[in-house]
N, C-alpha and C. Protein backbone atom coordinates (compact mmCIF):
# COMPACT_ATOMS: atom_id res chain seq x y z
N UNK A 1 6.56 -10.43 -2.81
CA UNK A 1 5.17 -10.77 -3.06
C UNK A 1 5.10 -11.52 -4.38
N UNK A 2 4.56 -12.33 -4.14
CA UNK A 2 4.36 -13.73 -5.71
C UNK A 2 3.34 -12.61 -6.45
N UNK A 3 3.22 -12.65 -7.45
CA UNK A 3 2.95 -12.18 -8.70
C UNK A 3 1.46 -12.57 -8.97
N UNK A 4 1.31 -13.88 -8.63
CA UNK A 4 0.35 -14.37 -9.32
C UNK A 4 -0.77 -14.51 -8.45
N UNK A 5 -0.53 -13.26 -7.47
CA UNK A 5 -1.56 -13.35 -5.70
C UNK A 5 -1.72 -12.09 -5.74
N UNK A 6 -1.11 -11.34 -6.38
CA UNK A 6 -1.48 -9.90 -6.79
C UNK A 6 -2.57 -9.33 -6.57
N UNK A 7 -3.86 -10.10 -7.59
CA UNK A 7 -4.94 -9.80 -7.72
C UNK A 7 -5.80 -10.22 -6.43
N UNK A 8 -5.16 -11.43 -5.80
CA UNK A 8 -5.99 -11.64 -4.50
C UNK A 8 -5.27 -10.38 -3.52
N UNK A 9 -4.16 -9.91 -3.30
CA UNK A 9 -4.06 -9.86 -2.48
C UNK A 9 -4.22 -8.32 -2.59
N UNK A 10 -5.22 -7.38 -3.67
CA UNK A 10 -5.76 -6.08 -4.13
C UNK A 10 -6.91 -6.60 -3.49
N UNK A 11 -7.74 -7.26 -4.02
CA UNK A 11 -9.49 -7.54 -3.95
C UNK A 11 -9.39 -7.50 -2.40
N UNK A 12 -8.19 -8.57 -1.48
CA UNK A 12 -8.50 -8.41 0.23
C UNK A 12 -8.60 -7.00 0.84
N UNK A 13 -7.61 -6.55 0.06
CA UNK A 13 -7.17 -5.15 0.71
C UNK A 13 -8.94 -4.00 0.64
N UNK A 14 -9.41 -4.49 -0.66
CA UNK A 14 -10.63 -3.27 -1.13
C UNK A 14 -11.79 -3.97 -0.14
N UNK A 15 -11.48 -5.44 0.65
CA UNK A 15 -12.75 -5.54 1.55
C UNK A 15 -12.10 -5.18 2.59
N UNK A 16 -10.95 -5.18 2.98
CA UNK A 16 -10.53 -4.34 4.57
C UNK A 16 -10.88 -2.91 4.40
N UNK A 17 -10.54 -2.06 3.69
CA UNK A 17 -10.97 -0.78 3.20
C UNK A 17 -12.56 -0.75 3.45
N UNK A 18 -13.13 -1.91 2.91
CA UNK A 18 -14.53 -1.61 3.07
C UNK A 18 -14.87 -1.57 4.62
N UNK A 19 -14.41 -2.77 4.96
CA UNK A 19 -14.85 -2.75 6.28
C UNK A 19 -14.44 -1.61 7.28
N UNK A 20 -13.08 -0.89 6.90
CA UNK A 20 -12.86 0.19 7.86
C UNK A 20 -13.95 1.48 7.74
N UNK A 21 -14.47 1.93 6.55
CA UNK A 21 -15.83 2.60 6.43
C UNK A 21 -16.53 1.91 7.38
N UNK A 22 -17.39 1.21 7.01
CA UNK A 22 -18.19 0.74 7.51
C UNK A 22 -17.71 0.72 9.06
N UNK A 23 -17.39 0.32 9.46
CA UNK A 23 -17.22 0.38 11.40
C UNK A 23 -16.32 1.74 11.47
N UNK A 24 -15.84 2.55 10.86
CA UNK A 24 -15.84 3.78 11.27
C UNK A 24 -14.39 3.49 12.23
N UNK A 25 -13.51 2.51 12.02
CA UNK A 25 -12.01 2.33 12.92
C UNK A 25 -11.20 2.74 11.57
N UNK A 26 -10.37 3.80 11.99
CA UNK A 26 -9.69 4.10 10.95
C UNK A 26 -7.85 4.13 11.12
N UNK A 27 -8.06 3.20 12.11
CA UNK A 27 -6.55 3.98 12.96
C UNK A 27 -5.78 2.73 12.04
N UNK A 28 -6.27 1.62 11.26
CA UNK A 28 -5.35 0.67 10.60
C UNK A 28 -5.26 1.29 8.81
N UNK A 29 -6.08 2.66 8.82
CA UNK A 29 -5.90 2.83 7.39
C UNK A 29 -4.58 3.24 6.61
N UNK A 30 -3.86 3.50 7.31
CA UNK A 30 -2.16 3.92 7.21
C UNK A 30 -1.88 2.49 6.56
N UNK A 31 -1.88 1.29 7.40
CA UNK A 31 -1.65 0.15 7.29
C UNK A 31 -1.93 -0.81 6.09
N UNK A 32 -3.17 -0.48 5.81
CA UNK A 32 -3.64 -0.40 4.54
C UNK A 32 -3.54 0.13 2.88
N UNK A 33 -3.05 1.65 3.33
CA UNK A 33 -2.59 2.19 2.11
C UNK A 33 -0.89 1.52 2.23
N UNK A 34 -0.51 1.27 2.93
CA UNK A 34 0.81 0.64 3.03
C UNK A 34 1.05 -0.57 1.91
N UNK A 35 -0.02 -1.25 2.64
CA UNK A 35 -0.01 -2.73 1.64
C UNK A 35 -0.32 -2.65 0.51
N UNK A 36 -1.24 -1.71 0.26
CA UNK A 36 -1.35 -1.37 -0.71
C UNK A 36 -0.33 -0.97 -2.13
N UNK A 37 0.42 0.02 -1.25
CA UNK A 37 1.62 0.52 -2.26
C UNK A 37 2.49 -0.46 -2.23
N UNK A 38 2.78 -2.01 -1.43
CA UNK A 38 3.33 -2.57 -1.71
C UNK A 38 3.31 -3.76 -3.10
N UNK A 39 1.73 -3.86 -3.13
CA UNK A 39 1.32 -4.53 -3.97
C UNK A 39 1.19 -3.79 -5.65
N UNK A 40 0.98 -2.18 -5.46
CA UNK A 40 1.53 -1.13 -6.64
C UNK A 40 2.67 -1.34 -7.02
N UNK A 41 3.81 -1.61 -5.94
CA UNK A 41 4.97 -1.33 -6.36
C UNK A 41 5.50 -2.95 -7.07
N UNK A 42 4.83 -4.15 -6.79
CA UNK A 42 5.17 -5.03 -7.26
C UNK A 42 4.42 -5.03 -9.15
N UNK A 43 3.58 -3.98 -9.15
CA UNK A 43 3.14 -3.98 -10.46
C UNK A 43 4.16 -2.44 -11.23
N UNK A 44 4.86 -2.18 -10.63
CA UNK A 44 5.87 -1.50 -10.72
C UNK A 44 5.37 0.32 -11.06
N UNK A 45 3.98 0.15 -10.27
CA UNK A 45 3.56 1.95 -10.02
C UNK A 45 4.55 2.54 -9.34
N UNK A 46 3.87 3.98 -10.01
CA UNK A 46 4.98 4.88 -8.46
C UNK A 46 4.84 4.69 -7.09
N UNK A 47 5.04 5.96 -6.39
CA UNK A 47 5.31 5.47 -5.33
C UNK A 47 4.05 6.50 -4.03
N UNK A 48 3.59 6.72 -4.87
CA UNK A 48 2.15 7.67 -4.47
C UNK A 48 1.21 7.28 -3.31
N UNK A 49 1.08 6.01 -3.64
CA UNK A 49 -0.05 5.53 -2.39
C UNK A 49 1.29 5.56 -1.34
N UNK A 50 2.69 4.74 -1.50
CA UNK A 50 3.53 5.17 0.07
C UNK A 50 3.34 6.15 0.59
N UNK A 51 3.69 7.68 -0.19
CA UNK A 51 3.73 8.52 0.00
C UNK A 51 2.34 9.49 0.83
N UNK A 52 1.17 8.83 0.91
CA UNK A 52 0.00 9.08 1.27
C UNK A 52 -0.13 8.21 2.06
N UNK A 53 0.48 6.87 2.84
CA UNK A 53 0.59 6.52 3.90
C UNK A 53 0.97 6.71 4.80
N UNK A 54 2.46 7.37 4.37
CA UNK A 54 3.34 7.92 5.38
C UNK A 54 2.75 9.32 5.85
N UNK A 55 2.15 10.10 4.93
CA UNK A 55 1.46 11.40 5.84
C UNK A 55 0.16 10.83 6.52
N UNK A 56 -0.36 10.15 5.93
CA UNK A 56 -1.89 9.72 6.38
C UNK A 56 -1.35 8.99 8.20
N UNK A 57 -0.40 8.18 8.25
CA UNK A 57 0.05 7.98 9.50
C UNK A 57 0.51 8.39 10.23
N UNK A 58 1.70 9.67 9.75
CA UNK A 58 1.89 10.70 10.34
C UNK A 58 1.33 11.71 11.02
N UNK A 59 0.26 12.24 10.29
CA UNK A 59 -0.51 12.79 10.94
C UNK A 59 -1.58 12.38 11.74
N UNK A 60 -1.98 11.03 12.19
CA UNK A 60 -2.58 9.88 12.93
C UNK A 60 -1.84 9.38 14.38
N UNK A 61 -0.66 9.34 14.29
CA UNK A 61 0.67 9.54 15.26
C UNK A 61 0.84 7.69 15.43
N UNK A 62 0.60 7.12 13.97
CA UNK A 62 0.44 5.97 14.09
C UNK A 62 2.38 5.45 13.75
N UNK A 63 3.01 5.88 14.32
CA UNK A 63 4.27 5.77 14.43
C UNK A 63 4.89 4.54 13.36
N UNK A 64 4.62 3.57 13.91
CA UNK A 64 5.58 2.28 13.64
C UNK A 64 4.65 2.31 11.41
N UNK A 65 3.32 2.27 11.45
CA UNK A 65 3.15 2.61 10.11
C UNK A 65 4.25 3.45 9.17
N UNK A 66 4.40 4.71 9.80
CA UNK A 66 4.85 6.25 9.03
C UNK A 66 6.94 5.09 8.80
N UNK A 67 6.75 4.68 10.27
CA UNK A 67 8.33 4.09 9.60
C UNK A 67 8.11 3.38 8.72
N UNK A 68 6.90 2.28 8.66
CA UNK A 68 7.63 1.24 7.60
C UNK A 68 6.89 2.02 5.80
N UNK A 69 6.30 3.06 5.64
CA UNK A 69 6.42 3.46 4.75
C UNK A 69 7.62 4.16 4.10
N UNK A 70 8.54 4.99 5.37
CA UNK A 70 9.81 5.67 5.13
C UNK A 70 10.42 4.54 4.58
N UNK A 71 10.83 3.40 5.13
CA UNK A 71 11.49 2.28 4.86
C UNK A 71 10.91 1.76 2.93
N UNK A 72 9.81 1.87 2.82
CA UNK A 72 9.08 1.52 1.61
C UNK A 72 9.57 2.32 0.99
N UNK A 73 9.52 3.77 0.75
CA UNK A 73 9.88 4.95 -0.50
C UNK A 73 11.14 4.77 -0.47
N UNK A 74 12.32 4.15 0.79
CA UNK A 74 13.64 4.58 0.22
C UNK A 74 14.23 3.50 -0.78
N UNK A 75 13.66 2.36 -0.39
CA UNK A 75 13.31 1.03 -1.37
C UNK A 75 13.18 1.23 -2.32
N UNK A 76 11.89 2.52 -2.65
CA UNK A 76 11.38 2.31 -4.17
C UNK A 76 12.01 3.81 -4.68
N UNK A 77 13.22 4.66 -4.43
CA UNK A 77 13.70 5.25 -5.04
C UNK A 77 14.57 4.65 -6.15
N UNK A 78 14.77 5.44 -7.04
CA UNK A 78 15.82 4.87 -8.23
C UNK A 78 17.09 4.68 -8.08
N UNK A 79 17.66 4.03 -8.02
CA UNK A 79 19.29 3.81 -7.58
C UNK A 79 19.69 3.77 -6.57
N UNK A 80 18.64 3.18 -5.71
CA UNK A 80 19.49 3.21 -4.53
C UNK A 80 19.76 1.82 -4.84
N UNK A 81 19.73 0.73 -5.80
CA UNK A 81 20.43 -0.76 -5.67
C UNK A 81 19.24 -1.46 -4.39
N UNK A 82 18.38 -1.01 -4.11
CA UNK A 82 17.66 -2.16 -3.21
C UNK A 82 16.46 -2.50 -3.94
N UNK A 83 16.39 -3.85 -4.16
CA UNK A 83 15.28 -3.84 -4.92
C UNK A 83 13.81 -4.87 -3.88
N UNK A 84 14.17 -5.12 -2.30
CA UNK A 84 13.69 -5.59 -1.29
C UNK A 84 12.85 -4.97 -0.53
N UNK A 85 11.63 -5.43 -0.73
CA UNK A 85 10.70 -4.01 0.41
C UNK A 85 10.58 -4.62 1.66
N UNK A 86 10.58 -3.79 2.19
CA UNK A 86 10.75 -3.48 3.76
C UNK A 86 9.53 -4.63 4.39
């Protein structure tokens, strides 16, 4: 993720968020906190919002989400040498 799209690409995420309130479809919010922690993790936060995607999808049975967050946290552990998100 370019650096300098950061900020656009937070502000998109807080009107998809909005809009999932608002129409009350919540089954892409996994998807969302996803991108989210991807765009955290390029500002080099922990790893908290993944970690609340992957249960938030998990328990949703939104499958293919819950993987690509697993795939996200093992990325953003310390030493594992990958510094490529999923």
């Amino acid at each position: 993720m370019r650096s300098g799209r950061l900020d656009e690409a937070a502000a998109a995420l807080d009107r998809a968020g909005s809009a999932l309130g608002t129409h009350g479809r919540r089954y892409a919010e996994g998807l969302l906190l996803l991108l989210r922690a991807r765009v955290l993790q390029a500002h080099g936060e922990p790893a908290a919002t993944a970690e609340r995607a992957l249960a938030l999808s998990t328990e949703r049975a939104a499958h293919f989400f819950a993987h690509r967050a697993k795939a996200l946290l093992t990325c953003m552990k310390p030493g594992n040498g990958t510094t490529r998100s999923p």
